[in-house]
N, C-alpha and C. Protein backbone atom coordinates (compact mmCIF):
# COMPACT_ATOMS: atom_id res chain seq x y z
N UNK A 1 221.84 23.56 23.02
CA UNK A 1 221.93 24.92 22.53
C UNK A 1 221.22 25.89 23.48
N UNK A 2 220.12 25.38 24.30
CA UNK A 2 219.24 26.20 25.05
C UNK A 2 220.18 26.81 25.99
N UNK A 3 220.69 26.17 26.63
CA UNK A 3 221.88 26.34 27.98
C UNK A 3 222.85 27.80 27.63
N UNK A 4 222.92 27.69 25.91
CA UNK A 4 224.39 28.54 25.90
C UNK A 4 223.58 29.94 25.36
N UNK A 5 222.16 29.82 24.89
CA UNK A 5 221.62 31.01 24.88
C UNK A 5 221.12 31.62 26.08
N UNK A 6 220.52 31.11 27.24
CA UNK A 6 220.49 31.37 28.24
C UNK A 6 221.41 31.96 28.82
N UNK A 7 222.49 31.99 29.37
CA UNK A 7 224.01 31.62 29.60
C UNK A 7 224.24 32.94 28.76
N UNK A 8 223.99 33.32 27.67
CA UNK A 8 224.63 34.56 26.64
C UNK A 8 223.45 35.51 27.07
N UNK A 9 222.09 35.16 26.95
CA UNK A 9 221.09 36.36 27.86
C UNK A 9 221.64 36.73 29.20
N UNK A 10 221.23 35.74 30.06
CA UNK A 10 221.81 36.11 31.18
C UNK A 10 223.46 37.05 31.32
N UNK A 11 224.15 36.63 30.64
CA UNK A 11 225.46 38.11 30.37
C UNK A 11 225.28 39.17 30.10
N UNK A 12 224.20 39.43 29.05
CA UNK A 12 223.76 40.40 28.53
C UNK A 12 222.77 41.03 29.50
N UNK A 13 222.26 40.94 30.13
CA UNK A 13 221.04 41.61 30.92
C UNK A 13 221.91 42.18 31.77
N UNK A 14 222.72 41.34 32.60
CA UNK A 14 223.77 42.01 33.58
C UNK A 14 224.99 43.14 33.05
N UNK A 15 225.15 42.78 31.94
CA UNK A 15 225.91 44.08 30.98
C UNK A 15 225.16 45.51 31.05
N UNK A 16 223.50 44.77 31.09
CA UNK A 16 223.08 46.07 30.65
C UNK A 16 222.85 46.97 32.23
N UNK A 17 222.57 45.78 33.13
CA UNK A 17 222.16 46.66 33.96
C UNK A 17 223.60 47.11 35.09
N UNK A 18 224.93 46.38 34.78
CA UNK A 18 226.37 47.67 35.41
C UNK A 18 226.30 48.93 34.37
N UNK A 19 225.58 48.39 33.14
CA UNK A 19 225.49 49.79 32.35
C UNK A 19 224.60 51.13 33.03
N UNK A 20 223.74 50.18 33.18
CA UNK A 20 222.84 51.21 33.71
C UNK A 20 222.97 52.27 35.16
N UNK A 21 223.93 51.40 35.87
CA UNK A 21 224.26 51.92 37.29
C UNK A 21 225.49 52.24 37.11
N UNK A 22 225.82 52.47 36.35
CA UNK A 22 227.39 53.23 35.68
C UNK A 22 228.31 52.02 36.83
N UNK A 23 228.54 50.51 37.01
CA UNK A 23 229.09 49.89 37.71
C UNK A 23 230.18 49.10 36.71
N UNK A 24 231.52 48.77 37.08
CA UNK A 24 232.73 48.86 36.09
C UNK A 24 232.31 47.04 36.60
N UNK A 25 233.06 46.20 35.42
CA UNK A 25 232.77 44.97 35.67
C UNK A 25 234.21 44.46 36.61
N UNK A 26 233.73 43.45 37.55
CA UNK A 26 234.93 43.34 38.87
C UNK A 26 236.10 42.73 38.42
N UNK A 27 236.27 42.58 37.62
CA UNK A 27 237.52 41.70 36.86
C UNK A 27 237.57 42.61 35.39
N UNK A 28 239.52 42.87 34.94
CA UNK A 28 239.69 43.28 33.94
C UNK A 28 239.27 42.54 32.76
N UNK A 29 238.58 42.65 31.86
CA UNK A 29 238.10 42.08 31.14
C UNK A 29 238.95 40.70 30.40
N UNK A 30 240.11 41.11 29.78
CA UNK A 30 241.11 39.90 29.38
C UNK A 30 241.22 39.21 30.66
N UNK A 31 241.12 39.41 32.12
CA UNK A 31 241.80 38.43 33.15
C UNK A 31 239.93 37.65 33.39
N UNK A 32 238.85 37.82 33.05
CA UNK A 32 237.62 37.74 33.25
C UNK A 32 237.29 36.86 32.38
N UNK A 33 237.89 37.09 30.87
CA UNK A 33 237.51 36.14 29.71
C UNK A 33 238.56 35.17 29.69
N UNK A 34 240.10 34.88 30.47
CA UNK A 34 240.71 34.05 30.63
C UNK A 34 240.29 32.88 32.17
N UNK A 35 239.92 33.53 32.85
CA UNK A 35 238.99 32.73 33.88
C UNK A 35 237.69 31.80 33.58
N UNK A 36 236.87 32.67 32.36
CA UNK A 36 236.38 31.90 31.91
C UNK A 36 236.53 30.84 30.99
N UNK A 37 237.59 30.80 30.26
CA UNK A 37 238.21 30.17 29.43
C UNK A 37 238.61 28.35 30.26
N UNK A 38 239.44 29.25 31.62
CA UNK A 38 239.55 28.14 32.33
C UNK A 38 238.29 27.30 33.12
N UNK A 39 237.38 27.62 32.89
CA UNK A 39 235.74 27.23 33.49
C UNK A 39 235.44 26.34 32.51
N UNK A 40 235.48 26.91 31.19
CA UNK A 40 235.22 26.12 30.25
C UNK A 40 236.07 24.64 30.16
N UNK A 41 237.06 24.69 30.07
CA UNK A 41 238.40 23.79 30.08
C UNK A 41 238.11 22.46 30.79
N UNK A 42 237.36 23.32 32.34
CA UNK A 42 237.38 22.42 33.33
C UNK A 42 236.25 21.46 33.62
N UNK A 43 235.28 22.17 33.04
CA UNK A 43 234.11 21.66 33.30
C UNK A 43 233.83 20.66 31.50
N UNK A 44 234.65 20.53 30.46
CA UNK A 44 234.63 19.58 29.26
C UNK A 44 235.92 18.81 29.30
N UNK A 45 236.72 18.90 30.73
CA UNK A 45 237.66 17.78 30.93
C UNK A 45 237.36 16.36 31.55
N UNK A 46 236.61 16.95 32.46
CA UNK A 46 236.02 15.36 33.35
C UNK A 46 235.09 14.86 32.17
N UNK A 47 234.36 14.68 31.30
CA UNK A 47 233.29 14.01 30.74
C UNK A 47 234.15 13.72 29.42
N UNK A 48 235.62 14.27 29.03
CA UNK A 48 236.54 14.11 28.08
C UNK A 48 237.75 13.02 28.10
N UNK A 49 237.81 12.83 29.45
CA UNK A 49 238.47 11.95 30.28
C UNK A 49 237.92 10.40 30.53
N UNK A 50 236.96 11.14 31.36
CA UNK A 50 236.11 9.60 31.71
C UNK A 50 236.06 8.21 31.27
N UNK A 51 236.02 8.29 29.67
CA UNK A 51 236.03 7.02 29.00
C UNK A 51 237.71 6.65 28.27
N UNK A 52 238.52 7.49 28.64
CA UNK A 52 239.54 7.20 28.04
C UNK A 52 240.54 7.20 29.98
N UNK A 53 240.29 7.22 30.48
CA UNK A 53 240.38 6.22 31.96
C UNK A 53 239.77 5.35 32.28
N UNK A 54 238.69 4.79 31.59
CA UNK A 54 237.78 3.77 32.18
C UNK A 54 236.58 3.80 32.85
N UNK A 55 236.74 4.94 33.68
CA UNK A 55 235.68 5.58 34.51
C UNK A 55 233.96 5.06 33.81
């Protein structure tokens, strides 16, 4: 659980501070939260896999 609050601070601090420097975030937001989507995907496929290949 520590990881994903960290991980949600750390977003938030950087939210605040393109807020603060009036800086637009570099990716449209839906193409930003679908990138991450695929991060997620990728990184709970190999350890999802593993034992159902043998590995």
């Amino acid at each position: 659980m520590e990881p994903y609050l960290v991980s949600l601070g750390g977003g938030v601090l950087i939210g605040v501070i393109y807020s603060a420097i009036k800086v637009r975030s570099p990716a449209p937001p839906l193409i930003a939260l679908i990138g991450l989507l695929g991060m997620l995907i990728g990184a709970q496929a190999i350890p999802t896999l593993k034992p159902l290949l043998g590995f």
